[in-house]
Protein backbone atom coordinates (compact mmCIF):
# COMPACT_ATOMS: atom_id res chain seq x y z
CA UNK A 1 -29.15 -5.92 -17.82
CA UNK A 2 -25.36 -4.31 -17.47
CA UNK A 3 -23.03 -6.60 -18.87
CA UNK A 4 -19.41 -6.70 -17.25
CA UNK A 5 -15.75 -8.87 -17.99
CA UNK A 6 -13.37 -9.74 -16.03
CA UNK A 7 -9.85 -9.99 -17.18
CA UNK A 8 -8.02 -12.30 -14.49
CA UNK A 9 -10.15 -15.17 -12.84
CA UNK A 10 -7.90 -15.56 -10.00
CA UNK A 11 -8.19 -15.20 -6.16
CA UNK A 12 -10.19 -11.82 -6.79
CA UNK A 13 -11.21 -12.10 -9.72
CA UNK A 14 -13.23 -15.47 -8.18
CA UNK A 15 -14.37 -13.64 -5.58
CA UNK A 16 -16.27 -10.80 -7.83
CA UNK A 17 -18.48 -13.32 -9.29
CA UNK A 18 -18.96 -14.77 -5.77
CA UNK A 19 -20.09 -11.36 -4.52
CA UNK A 20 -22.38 -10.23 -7.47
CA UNK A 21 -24.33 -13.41 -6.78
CA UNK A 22 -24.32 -13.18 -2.82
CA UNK A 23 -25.14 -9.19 -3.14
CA UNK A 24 -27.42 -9.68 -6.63
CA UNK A 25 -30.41 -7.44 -5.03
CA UNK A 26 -28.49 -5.01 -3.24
CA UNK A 27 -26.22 -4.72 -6.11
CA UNK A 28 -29.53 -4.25 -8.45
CA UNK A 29 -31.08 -1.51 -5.75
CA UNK A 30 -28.35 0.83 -6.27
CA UNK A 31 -27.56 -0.05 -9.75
CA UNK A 32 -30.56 0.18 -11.00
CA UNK A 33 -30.55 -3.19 -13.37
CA UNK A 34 -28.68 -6.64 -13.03
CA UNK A 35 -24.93 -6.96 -13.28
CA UNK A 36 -23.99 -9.86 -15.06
CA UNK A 37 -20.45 -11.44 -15.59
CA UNK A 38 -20.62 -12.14 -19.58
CA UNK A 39 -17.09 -12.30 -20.33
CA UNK A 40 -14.14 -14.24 -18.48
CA UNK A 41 -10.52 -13.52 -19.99
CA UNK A 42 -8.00 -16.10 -18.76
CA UNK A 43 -5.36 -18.22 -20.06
CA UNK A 44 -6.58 -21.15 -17.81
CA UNK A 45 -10.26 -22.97 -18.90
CA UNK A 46 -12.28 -23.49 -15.58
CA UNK A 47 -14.72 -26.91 -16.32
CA UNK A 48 -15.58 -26.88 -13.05
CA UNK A 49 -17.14 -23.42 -12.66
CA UNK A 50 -20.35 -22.26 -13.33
CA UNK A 51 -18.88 -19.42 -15.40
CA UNK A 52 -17.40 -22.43 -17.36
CA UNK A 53 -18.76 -21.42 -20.63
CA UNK A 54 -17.99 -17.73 -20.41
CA UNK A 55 -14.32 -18.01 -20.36
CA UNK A 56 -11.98 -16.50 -23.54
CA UNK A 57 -8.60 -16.85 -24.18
CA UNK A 58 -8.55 -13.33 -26.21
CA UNK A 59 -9.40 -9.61 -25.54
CA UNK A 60 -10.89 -9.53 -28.78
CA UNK A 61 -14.51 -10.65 -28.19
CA UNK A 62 -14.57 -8.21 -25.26
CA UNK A 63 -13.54 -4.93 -27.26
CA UNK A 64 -16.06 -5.75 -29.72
CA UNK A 65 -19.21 -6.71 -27.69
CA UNK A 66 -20.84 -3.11 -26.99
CA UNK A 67 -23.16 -4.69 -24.54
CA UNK A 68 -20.29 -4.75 -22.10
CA UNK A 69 -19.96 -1.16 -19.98
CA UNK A 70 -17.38 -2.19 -17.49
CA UNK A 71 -14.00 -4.14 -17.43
CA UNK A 72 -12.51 -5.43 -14.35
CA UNK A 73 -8.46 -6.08 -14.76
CA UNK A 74 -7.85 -8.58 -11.35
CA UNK A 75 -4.53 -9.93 -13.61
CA UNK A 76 -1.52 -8.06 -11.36
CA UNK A 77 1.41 -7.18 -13.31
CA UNK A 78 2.57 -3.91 -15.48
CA UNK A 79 1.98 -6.30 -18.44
CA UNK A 80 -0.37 -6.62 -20.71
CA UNK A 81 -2.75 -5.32 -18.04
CA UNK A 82 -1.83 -2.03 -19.07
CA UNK A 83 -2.34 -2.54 -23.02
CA UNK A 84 -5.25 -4.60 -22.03
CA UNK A 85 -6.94 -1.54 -20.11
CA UNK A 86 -5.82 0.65 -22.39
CA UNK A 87 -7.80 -1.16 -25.30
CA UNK A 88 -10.93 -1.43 -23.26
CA UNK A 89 -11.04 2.38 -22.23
CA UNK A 90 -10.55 2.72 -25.87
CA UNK A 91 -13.44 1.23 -27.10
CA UNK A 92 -15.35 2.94 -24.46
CA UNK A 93 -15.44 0.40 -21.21
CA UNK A 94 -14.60 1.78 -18.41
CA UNK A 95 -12.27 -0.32 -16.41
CA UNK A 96 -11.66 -1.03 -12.56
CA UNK A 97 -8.55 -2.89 -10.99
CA UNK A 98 -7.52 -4.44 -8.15
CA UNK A 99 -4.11 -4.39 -9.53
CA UNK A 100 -1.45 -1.74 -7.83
CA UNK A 101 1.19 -2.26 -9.94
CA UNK A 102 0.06 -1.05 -12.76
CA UNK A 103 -1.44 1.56 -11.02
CA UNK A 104 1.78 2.64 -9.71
CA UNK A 105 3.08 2.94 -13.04
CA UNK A 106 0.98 3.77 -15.11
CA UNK A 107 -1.55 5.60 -13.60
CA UNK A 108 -0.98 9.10 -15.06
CA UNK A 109 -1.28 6.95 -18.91
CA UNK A 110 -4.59 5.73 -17.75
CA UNK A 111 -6.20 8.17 -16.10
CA UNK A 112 -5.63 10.39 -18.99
CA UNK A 113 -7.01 7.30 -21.74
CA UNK A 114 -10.25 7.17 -19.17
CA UNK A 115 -10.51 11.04 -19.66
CA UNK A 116 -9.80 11.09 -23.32
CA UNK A 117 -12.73 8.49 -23.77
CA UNK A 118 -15.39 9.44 -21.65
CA UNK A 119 -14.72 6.85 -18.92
CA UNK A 120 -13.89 5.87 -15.68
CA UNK A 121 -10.79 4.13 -14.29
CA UNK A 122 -11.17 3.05 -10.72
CA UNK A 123 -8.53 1.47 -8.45
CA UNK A 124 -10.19 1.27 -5.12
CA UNK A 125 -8.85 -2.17 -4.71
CA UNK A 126 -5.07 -1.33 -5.28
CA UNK A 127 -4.74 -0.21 -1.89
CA UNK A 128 -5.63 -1.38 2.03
CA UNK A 129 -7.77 -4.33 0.23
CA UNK A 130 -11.30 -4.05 1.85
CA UNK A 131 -10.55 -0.35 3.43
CA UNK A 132 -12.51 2.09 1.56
CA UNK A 133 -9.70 4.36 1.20
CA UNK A 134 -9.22 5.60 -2.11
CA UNK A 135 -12.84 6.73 -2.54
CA UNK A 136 -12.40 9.62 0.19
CA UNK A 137 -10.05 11.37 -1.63
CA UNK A 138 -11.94 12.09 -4.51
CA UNK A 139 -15.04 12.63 -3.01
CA UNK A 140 -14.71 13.80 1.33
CA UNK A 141 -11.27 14.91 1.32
CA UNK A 142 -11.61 16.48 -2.26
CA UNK A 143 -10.96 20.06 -1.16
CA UNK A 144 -8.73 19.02 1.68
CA UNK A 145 -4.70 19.69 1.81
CA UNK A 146 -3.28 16.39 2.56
CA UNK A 147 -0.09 17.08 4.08
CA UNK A 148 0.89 13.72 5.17
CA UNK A 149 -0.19 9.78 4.74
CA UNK A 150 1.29 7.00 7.17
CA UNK A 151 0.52 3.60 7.45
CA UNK A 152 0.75 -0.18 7.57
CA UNK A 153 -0.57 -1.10 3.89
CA UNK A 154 0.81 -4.69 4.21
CA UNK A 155 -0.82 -7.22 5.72
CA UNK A 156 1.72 -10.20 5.22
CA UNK A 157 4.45 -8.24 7.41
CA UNK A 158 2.01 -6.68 9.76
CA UNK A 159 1.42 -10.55 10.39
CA UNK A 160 4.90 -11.39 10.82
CA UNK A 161 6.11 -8.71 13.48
CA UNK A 162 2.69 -9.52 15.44
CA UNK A 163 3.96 -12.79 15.68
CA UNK A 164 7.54 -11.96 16.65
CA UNK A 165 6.20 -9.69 19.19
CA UNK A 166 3.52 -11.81 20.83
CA UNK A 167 5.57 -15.37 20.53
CA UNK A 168 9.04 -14.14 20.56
CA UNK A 169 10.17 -15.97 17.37
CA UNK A 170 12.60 -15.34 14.64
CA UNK A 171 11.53 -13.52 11.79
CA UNK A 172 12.23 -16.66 9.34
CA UNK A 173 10.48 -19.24 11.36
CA UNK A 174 7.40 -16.53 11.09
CA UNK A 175 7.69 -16.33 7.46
CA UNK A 176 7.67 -19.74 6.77
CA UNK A 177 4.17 -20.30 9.08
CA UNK A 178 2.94 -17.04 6.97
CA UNK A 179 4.22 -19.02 3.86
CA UNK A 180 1.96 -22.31 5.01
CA UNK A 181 -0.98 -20.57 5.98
CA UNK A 182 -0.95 -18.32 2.54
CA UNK A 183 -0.64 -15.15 4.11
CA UNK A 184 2.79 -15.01 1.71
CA UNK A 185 3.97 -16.09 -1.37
CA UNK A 186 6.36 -19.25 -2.18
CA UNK A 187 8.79 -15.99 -3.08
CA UNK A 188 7.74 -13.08 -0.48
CA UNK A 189 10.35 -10.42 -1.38
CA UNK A 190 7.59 -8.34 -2.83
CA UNK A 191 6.23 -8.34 0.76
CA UNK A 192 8.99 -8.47 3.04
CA UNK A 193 11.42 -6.07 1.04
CA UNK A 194 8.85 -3.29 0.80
CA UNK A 195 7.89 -3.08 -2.72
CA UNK A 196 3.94 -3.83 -2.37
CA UNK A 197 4.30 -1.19 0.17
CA UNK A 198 6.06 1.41 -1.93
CA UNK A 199 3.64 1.08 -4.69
CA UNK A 200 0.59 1.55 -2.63
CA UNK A 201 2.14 5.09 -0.93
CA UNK A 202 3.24 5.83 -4.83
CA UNK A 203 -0.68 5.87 -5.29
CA UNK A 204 -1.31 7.62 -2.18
CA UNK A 205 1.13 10.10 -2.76
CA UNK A 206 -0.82 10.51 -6.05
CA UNK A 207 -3.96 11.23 -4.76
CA UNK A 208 -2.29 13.61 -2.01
CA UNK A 209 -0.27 15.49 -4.05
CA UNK A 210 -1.15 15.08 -8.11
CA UNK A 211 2.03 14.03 -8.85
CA UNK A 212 2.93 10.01 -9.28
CA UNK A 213 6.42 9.73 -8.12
CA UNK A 214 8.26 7.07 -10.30
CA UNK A 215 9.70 3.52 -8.65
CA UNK A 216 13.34 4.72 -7.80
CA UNK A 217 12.13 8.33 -6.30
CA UNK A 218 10.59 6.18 -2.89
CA UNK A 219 12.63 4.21 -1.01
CA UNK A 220 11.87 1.00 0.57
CA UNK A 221 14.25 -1.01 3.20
CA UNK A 222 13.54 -5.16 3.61
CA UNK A 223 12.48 -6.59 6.54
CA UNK A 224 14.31 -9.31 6.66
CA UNK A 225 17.06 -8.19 9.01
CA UNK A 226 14.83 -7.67 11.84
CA UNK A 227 15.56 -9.44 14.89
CA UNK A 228 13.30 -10.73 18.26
CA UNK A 229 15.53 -7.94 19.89
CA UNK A 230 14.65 -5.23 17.98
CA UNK A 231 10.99 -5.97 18.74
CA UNK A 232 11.72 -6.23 22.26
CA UNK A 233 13.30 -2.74 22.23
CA UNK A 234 10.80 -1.61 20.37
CA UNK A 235 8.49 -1.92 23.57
CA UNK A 236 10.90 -1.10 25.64
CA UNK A 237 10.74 2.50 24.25
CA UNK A 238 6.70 1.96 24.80
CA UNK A 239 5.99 1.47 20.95
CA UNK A 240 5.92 -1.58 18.36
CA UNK A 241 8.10 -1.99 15.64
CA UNK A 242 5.86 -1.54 12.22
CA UNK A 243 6.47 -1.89 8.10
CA UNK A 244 6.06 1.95 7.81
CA UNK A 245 4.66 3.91 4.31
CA UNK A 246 4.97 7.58 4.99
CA UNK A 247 4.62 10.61 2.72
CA UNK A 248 4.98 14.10 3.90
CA UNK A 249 3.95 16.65 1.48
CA UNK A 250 5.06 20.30 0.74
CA UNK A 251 4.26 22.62 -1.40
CA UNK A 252 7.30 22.02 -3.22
CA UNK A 253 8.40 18.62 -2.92
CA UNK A 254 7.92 15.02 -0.61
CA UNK A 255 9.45 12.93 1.50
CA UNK A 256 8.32 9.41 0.53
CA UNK A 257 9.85 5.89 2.01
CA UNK A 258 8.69 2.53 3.16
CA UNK A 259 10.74 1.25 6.11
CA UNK A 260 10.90 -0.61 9.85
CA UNK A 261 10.06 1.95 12.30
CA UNK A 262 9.55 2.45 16.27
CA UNK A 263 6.16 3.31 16.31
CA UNK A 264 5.05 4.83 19.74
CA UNK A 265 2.24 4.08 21.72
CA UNK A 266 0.59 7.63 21.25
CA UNK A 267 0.57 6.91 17.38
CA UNK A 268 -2.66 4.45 16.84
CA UNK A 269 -0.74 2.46 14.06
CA UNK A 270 1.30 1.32 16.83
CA UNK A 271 -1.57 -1.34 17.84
CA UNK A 272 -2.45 -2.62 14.94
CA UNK A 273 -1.49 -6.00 14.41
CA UNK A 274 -2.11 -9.24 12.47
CA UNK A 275 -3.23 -8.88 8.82
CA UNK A 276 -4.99 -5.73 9.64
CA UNK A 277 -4.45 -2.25 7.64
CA UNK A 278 -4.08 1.06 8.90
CA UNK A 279 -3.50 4.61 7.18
CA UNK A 280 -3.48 7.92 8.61
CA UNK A 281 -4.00 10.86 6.72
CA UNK A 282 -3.71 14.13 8.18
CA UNK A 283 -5.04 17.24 6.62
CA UNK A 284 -4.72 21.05 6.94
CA UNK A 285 -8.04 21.22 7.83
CA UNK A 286 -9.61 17.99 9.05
CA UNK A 287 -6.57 17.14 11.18
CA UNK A 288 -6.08 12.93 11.59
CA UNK A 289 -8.47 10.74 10.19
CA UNK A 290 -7.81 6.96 10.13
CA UNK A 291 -8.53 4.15 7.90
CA UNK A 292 -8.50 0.83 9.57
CA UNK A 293 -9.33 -2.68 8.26
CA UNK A 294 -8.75 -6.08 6.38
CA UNK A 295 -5.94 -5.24 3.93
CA UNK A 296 -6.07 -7.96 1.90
CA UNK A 297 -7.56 -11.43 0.99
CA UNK A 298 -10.06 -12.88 -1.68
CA UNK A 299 -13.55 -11.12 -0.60
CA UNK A 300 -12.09 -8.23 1.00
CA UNK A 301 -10.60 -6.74 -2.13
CA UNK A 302 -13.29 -7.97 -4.66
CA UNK A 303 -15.60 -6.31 -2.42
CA UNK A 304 -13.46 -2.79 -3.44
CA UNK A 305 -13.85 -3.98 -7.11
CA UNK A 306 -17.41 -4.55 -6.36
CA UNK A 307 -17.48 -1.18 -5.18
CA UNK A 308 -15.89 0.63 -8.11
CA UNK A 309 -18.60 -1.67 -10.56
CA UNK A 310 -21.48 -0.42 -8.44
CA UNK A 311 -20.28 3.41 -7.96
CA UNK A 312 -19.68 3.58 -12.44
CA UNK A 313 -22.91 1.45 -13.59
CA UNK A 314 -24.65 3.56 -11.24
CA UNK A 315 -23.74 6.89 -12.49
CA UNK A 316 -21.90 7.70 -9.18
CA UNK A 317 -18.62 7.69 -10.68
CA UNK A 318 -19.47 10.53 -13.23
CA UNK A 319 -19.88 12.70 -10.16
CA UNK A 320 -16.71 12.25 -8.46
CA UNK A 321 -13.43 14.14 -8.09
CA UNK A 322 -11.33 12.76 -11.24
CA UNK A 323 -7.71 12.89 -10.13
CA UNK A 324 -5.22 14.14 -12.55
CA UNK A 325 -1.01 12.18 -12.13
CA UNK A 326 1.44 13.76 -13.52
CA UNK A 327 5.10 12.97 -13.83
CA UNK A 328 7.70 15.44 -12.76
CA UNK A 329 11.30 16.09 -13.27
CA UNK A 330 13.55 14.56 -10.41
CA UNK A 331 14.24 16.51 -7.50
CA UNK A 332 10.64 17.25 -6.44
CA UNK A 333 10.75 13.76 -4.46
CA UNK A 334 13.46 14.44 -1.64
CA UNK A 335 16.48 12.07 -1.61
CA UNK A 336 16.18 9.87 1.45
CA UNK A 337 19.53 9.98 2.43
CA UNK A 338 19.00 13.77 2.93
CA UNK A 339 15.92 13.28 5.33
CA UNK A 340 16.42 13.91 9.02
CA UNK A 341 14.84 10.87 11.53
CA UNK A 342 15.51 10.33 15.07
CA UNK A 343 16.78 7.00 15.34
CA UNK A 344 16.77 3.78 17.99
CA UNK A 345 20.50 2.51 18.20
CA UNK A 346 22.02 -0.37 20.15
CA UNK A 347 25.57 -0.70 20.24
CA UNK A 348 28.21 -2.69 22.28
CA UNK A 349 30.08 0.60 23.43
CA UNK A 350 30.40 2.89 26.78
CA UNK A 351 27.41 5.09 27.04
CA UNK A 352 29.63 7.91 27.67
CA UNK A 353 31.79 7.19 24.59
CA UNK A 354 28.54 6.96 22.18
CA UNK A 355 26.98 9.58 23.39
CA UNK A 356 29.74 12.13 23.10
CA UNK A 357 30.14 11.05 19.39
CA UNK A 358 26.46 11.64 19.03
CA UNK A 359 26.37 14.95 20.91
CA UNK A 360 28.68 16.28 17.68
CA UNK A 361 25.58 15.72 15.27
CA UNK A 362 22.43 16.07 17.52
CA UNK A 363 20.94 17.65 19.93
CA UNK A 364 18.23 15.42 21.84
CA UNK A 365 19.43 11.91 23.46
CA UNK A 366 18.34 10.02 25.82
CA UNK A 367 19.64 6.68 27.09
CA UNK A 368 16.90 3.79 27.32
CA UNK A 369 18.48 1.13 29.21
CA UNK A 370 22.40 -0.03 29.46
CA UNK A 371 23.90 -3.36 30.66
CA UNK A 372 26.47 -4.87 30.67
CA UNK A 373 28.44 -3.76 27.18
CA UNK A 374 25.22 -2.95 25.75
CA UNK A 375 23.75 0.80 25.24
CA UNK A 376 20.50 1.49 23.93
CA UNK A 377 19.85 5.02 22.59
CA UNK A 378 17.67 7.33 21.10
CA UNK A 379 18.85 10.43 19.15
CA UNK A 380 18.04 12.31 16.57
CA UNK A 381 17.33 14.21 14.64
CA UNK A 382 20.19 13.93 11.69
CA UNK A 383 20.29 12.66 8.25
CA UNK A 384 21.86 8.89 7.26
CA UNK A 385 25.17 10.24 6.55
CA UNK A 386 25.12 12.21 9.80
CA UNK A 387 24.41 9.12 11.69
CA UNK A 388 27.39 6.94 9.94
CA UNK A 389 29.70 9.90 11.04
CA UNK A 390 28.66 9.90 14.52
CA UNK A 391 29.16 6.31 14.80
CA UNK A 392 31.82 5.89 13.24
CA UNK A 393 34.13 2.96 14.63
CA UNK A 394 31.70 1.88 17.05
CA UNK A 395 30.20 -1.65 17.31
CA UNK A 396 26.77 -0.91 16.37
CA UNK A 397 24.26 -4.03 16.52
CA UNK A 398 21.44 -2.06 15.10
CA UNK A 399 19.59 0.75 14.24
CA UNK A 400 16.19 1.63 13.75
CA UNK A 401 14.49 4.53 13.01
CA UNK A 402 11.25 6.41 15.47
CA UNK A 403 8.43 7.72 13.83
CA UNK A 404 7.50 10.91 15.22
């Protein structure tokens, strides 16, 4: 028998248990033994479940039970579920999470405990949910030179601009369906301004690069401020707008940021919508390979966990890639400010007006449609504080940047 805890008996960590007994034989085929839950550690007592009776309310009996090989942290939060991993990997438990914030911030700290103790520290979970995404780059894309990762990683505002697209609505009556249906939290900033998102490309970035850029080196702009308009000129250019996570990596430095962005129609991440996931990573080698799937939800992500249990009390773990985050000074992250996009811009101005402002600071623009007062242009490339010269004094109603 392989004995496992779970540290977090929430919405994933429910679903673990619930997938360990659906998958038991499968599980025991590739395993090699049974994998049971012996340990529960939550604040909360559950009288109703049949893990009733394995529930704790202290790390302690864990840490000192050597029967248990495996710890999964489903908690969330920087806090304690970093001391509490730390102390597992400590007394030699390898740990798995679901749980991309501490990931984020920690993840140079623990991948170095899991190497200083002989064990693993998995976080297939922390990003794209179900999407078996992580895995590839320590095993496939192991010897590959990832020079850029793009992507939807959020499902909530995937769901939202779907919905403003297909049903024309304003962004906060969307929210507040989301909200009902619990695709979003009672408080969605983490969501809708960016910061789930900027944590999963931290990790990505991570994997990429080796280096785990800290919170304020990647910058992430809200949602909230988009309008039924700007999705409508969003296809109007022959794109949709997105909740964009995109790295580009040198040898020297990267450009990391989470914001709106035109997404064309040649670009696949421009069609997919609802709660859906989708990442692109391009290599040196391999070219574009895309990850598509459920980004979130109960059974989707404890499947991942599942995944990571199965690939360390199987051995499989031992044989892949271990990555290696380190911190660096500041400056290898480029400012965002200083990085050059081509940009959507509507403005209540003559065309011939804006675009001789523009033609001062770029070369390539093209007019998409004008009526009336209204211009709608696309121009780039410059940096932010190019674009606020050029348009300085005109009546800009909004701007949007165009992946490319």
């Amino acid at each position: 028998m392989k004995y496992i805890a779970i540290i977090g008996f929430g919405v994933v960590g429910g679903g673990i248990t619930s997938i360990i007994e659906t998958n038991a034989e499968k599980i025991k085929k590739t395993v090699g033994d049974d994998v049971e839950v012996k340990y529960i550690l939550d604040l909360r007592d559950f009288p109703d479940s049949p893990y009733a009776d394995r529930v704790v309310h202290d790390i302690t009996p864990i840490l000192e039970d050597k029967d248990v090989e495996l710890v999964c942290e489903t908690m969330g939060g920087s806090h304690p579920a970093y001391e509490f991993s730390v102390q597992c990997m400590n007394a030699g438990k390898s740990v798995v999470t679901s749980n991309k914030e501490v990931v984020a911030n920690f993840g140079d700290k623990l991948l170095e405990c899991a190497a200083e103790n002989g064990v693993s520290y998995l976080f297939e979970a922390s990003v794209g949910g179900g999407i078996p995404v992580i895995r590839p780059f320590t095993t496939s894309l192991a010897g590959e030179k990832i020079v850029r990762i793009s992507g939807i990683v959020n499902g909530t505002t995937n769901y939202i601009l779907t919905k403003m697209k297909d049903e024309g609505r304003e962004f906060g009556d969307v929210l507040a369906e989301a909200q009902q249906l619990g695709f979003a939290e009672r408080d969605p900033s983490a969501d809708i301004d960016g910061i789930d998102a900027k944590r999963k490309i931290i990790i990505l970035t991570a994997l990429a690069s080796g280096v785990l850029l800290s919170d304020e080196d990647v910058y992430a702009e809200t949602l909230r401020n988009v309008t039924p308009a700007d999705i409508a000129a969003a296809e109007k250019f022959g794109g949709s707008l997105k909740l964009i996570a995109d790295t580009i990596i040198s040898d020297d430095s990267v450009k990391t940021y989470v914001c709106p962005m035109i997404v064309p129609s040649s670009c696949p991440l421009s069609f997919i919508s609802d709660v859906y996931n989708g990442i692109s990573v391009t290599s040196a080698i391999s070219g574009d390979i895309m990850y598509y799937g459920r980004g979130a939800g109960r059974l989707p992500t404890a499947g991942a966990v599942t995944a990571d249990i199965v690939a360390v009390l199987s051995g499989a773990a031992k044989a892949e890639y271990v990555p290696v985050f380190n911190k660096v000074d500041a400056g290898y992250a480029k400012p965002f400010d200083s990085i050059k996009f081509t940009y959507y811009i509507r403005a209540n101005w003559g065309t011939a007006q804006i675009k001789e402002k523009l033609e001062n600071w770029c070369d390539d623009i093209s007019v998409l449609s004008s009526s009336g007062a209204t211009v709608e242009i696309i121009a780039g490339e410059m940096t932010k504080a190019e674009l606020e010269k050029a348009l300085a004094g005109v009546d800009v109603e909004s701007i949007i940047r165009v992946r490319t």
